[in-house]
N, C-alpha and C. Protein backbone atom coordinates (compact mmCIF):
# COMPACT_ATOMS: atom_id res chain seq x y z
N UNK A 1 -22.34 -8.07 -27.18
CA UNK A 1 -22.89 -8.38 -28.50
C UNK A 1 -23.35 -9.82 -28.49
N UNK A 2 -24.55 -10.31 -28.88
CA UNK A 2 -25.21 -11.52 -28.88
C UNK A 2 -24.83 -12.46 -29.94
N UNK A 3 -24.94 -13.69 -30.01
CA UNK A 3 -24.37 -14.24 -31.05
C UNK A 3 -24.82 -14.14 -32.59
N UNK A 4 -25.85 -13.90 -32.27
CA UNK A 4 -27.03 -13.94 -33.48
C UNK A 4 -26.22 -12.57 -34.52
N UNK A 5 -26.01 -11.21 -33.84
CA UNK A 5 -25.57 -9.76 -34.22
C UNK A 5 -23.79 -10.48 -34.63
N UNK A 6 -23.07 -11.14 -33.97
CA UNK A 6 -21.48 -11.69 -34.36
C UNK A 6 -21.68 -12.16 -35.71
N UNK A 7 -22.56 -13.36 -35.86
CA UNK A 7 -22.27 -14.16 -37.02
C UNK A 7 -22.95 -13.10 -38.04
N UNK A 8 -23.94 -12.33 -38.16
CA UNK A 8 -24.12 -11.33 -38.59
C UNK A 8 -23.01 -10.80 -39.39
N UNK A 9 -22.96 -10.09 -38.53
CA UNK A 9 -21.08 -9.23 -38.36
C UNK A 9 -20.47 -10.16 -39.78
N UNK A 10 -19.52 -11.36 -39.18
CA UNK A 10 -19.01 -11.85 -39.70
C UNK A 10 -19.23 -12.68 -40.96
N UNK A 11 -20.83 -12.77 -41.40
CA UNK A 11 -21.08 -12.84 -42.51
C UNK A 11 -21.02 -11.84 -43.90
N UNK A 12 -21.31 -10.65 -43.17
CA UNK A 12 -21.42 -9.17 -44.16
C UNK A 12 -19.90 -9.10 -44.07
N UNK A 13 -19.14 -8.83 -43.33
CA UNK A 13 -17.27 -8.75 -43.26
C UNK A 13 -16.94 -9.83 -44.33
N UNK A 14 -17.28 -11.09 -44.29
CA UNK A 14 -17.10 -12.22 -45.44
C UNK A 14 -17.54 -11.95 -47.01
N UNK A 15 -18.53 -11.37 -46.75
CA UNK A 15 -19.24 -11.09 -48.23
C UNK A 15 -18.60 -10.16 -48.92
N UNK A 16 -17.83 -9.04 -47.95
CA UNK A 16 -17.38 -7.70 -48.53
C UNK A 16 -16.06 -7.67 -48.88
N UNK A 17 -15.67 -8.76 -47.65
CA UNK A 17 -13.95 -8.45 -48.41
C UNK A 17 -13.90 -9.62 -49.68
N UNK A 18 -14.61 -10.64 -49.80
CA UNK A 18 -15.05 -10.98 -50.69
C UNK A 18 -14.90 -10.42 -51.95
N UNK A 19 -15.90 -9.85 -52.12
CA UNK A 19 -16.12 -8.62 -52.68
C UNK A 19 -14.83 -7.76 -53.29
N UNK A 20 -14.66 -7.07 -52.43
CA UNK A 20 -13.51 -6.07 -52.35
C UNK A 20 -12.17 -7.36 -53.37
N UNK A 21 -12.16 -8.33 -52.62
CA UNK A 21 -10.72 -8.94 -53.52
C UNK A 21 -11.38 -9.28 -55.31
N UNK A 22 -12.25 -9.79 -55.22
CA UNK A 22 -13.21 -9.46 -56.80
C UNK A 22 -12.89 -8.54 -57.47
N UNK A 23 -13.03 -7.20 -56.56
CA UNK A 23 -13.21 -5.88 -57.55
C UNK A 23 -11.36 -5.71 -57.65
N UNK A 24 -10.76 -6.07 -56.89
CA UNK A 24 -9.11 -5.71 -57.10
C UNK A 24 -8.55 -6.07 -58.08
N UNK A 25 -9.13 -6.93 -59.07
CA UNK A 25 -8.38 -7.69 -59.80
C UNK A 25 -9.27 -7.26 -61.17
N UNK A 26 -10.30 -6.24 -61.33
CA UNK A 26 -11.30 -6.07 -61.82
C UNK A 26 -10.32 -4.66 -63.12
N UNK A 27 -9.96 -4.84 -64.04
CA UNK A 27 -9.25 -3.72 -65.28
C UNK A 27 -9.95 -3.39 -65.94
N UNK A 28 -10.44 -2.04 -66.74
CA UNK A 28 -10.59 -1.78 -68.07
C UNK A 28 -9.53 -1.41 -68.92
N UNK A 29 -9.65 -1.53 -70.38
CA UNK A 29 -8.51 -1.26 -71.36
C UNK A 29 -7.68 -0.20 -70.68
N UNK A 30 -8.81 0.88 -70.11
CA UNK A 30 -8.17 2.35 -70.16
C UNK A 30 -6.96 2.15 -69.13
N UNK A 31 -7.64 1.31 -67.83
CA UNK A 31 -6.60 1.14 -67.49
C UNK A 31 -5.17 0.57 -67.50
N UNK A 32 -5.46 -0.23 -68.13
CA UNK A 32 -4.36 -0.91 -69.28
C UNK A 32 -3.30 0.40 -69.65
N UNK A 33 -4.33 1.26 -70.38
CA UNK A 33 -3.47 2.02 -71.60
C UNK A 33 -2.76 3.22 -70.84
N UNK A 34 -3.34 3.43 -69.56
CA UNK A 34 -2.83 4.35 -68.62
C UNK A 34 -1.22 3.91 -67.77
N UNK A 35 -1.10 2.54 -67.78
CA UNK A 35 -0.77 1.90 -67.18
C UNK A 35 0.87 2.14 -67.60
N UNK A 36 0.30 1.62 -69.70
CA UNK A 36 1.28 1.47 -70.54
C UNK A 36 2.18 3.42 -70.92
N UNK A 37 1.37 3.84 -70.56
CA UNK A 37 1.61 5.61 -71.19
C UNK A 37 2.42 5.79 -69.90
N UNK A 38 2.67 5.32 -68.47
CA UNK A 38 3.48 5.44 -67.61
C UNK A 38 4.75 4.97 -67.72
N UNK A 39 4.40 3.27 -68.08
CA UNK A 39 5.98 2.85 -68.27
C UNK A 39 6.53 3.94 -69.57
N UNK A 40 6.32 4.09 -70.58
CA UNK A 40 6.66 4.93 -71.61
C UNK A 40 7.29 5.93 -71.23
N UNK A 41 6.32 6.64 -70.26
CA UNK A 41 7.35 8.03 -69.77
C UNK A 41 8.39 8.05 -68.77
N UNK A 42 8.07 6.49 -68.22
CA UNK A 42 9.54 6.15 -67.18
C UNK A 42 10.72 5.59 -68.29
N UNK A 43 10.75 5.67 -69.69
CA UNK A 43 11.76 5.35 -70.20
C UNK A 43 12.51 3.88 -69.51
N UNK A 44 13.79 4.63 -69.05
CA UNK A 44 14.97 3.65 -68.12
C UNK A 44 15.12 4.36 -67.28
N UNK A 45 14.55 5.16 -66.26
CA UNK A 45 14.79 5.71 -65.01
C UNK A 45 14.76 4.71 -64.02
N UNK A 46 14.70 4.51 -62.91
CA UNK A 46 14.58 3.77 -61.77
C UNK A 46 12.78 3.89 -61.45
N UNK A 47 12.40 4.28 -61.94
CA UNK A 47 10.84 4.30 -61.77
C UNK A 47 10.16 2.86 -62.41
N UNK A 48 11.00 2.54 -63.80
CA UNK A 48 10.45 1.57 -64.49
C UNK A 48 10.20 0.16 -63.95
N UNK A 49 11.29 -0.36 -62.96
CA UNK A 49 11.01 -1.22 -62.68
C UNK A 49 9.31 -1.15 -61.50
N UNK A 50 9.09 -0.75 -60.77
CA UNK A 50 7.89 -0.51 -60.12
C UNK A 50 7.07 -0.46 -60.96
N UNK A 51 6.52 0.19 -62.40
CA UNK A 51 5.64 0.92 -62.97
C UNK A 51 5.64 -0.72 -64.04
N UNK A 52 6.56 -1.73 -64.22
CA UNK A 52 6.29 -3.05 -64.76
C UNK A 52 5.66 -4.00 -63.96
N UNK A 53 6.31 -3.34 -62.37
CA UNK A 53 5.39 -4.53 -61.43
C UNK A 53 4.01 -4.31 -61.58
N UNK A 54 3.35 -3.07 -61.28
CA UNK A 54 1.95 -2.75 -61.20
C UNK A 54 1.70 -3.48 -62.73
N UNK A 55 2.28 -3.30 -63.85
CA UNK A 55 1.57 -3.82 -64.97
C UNK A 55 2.04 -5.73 -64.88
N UNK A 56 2.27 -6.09 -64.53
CA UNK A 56 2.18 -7.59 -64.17
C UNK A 56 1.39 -7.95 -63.16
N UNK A 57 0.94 -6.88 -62.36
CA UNK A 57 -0.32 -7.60 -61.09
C UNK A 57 -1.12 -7.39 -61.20
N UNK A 58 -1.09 -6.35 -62.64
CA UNK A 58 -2.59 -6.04 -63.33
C UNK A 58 -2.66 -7.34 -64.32
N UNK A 59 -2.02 -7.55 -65.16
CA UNK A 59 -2.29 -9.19 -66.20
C UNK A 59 -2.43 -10.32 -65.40
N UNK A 60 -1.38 -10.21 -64.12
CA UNK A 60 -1.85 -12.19 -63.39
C UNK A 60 -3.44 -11.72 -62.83
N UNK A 61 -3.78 -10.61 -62.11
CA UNK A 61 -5.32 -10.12 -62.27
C UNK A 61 -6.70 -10.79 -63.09
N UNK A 62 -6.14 -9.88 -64.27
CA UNK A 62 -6.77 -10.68 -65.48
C UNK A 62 -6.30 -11.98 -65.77
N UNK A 63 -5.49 -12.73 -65.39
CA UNK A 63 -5.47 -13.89 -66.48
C UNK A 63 -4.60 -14.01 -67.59
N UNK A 64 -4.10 -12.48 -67.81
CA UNK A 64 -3.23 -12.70 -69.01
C UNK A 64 -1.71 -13.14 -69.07
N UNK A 65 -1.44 -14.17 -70.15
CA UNK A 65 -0.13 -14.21 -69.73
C UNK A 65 0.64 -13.44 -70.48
N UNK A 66 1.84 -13.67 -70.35
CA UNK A 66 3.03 -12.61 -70.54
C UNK A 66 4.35 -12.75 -70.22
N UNK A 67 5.65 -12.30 -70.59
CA UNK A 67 6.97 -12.73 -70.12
C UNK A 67 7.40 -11.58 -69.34
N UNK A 68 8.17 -11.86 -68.34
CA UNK A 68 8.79 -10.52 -67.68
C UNK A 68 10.23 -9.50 -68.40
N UNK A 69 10.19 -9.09 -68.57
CA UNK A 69 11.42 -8.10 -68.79
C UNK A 69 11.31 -7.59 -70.49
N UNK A 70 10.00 -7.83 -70.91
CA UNK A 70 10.68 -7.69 -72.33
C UNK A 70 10.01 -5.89 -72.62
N UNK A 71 10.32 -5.58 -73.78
CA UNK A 71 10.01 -4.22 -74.09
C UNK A 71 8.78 -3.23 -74.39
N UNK A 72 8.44 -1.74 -73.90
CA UNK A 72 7.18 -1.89 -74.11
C UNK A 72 6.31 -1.98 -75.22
N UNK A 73 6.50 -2.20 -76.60
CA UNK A 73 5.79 -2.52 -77.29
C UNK A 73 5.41 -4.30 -77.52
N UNK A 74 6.33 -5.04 -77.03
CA UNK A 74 5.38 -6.41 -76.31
C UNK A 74 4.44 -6.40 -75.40
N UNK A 75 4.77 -5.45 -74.71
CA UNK A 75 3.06 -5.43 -73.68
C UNK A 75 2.34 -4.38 -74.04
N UNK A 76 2.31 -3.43 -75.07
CA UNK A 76 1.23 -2.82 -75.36
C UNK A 76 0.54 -4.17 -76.69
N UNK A 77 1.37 -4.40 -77.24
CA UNK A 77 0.81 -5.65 -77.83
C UNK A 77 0.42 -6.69 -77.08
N UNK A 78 0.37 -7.28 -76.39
CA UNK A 78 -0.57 -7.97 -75.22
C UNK A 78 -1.77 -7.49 -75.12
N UNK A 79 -1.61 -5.96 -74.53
CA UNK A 79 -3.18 -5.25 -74.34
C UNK A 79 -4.10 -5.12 -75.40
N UNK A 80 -3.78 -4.55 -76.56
CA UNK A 80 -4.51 -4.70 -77.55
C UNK A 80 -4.89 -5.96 -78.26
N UNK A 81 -4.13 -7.14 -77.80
CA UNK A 81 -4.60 -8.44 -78.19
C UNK A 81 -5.60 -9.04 -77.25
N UNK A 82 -5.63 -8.65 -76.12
CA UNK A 82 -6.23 -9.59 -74.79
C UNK A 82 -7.70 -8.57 -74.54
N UNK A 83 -8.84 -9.97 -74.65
CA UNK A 83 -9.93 -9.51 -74.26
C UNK A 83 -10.17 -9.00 -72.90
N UNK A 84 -10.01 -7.78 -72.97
CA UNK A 84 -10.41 -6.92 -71.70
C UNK A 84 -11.51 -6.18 -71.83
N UNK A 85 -12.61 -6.55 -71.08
CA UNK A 85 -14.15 -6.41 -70.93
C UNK A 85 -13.61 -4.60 -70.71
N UNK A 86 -14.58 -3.46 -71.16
CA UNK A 86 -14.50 -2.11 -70.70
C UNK A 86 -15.76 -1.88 -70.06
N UNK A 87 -16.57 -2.61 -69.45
CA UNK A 87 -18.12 -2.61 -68.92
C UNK A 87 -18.11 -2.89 -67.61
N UNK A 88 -17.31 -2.70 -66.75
CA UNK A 88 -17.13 -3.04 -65.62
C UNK A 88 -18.37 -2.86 -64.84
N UNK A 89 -19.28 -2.00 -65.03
CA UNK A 89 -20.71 -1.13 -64.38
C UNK A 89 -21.65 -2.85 -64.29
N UNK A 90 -21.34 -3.36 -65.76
CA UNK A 90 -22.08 -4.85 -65.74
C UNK A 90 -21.82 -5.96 -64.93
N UNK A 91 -20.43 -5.87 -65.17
CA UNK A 91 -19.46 -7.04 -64.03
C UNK A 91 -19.51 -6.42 -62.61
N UNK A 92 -19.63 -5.79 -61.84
CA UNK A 92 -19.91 -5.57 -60.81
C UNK A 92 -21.59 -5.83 -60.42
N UNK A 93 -22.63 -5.15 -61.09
CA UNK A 93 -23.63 -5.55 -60.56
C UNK A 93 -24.66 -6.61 -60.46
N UNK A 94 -23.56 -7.97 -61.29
CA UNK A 94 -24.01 -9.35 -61.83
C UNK A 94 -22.89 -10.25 -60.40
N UNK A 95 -22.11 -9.33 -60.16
CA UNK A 95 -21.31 -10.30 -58.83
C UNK A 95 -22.07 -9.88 -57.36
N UNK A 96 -22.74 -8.33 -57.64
CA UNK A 96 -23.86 -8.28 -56.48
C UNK A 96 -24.46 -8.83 -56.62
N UNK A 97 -25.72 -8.91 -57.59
CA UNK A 97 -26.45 -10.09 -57.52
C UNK A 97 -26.23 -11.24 -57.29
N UNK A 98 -25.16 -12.12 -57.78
CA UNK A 98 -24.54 -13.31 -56.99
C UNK A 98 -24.48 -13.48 -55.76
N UNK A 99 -23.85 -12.12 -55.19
CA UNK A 99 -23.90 -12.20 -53.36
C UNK A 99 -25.02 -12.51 -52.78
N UNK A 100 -26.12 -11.86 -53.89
CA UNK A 100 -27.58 -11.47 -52.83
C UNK A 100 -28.33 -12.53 -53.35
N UNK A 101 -28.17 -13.11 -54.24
CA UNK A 101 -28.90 -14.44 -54.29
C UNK A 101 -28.72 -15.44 -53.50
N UNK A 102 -27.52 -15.64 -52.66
CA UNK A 102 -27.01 -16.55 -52.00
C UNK A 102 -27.99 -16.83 -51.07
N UNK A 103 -28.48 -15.49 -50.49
CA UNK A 103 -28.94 -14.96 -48.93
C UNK A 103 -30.32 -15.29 -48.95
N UNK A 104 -31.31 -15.92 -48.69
CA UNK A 104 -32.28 -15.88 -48.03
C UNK A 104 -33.38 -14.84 -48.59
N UNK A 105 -34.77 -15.23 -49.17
CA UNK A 105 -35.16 -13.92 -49.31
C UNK A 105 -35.89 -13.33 -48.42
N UNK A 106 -36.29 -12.46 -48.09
CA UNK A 106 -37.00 -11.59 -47.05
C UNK A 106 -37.86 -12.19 -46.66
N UNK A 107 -38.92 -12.90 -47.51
CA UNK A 107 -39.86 -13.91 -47.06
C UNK A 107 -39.70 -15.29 -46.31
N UNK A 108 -38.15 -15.68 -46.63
CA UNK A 108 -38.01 -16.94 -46.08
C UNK A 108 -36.86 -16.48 -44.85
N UNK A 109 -36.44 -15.09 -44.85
CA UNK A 109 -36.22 -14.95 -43.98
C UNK A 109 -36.68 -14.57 -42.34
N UNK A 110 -37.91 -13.86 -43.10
CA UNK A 110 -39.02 -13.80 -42.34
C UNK A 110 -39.94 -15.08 -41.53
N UNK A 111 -40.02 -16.27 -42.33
CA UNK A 111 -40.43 -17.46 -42.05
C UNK A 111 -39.61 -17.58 -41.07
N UNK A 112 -38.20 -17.55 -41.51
CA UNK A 112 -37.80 -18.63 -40.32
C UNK A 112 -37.64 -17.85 -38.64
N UNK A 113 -37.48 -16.65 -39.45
CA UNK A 113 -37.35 -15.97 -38.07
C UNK A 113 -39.05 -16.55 -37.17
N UNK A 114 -39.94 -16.36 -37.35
CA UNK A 114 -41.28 -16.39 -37.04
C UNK A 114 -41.21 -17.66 -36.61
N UNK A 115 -40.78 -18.78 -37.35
CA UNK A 115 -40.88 -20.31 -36.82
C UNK A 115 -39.65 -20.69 -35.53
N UNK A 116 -38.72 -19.86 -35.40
CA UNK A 116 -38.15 -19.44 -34.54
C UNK A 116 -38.45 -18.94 -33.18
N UNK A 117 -38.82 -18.17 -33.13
CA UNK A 117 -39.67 -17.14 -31.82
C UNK A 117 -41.16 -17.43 -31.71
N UNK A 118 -42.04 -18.36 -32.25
CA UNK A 118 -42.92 -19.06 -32.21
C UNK A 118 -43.06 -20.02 -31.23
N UNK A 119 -44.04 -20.23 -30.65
CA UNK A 119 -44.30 -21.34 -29.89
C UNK A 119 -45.49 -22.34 -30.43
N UNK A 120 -45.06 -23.85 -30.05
CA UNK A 120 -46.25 -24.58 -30.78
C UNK A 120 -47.49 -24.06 -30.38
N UNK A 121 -47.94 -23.60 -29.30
CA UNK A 121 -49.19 -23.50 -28.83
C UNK A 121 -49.97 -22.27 -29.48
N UNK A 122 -48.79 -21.28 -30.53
CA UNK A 122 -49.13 -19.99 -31.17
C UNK A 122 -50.20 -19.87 -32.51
């Protein structure tokens, strides 16, 4: 593999997991409210504690704060207080565009390639 095809490589691998950690942290309400209708049905079983972690790595996610251990109608009150965007379709294809603006456009990528593999005498 040539160097030109590596850094390649390792630019699109950069952009995506990129990417990918963006979209991980990325909630709608629903998921919120799905979240909250779980702890609910874990009562006090041994399930609950797990089913509070996922809902705390969903708020440090978002941004929201919050105290640990308290009951679930403090964190369904959280959710319904905390602006959580439900348009995710928008927020994703405004952070592609971010990616792809970064890059070069076809024309100037084209330039340089050409001023590249060019010779003065061309």
């Amino acid at each position: 593999m040539d160097a030109q095809k590596r850094t390649i490589t390792r630019r699109l691998d950069s952009v995506l997991n990129g990417l990918q950690d963006e979209f991980q942290s990325w909630y709608e309400k629903e998921d919120f409210e799905s979240k909250l209708n779980a702890l609910e049905r874990a009562g006090t079983n041994s399930s609950r504690p797990s089913k509070l972690k996922e809902l705390y790595h969903m708020f440090d996610g978002c941004g929201i704060p919050y105290e640990k251990g308290r009951d679930n109608a403090y964190y369904r009150e959280i959710v319904e207080q905390a602006d959580i965007s439900s348009n995710i379709d928008d927020r994703m294809l405004y952070a592609l565009y971010a990616r792809y603006s970064e890059y070069p456009s076809p024309k100037d990528y084209m330039q340089r390639m050409v001023e590249r593999l060019s010779a003065e005498e061309d």
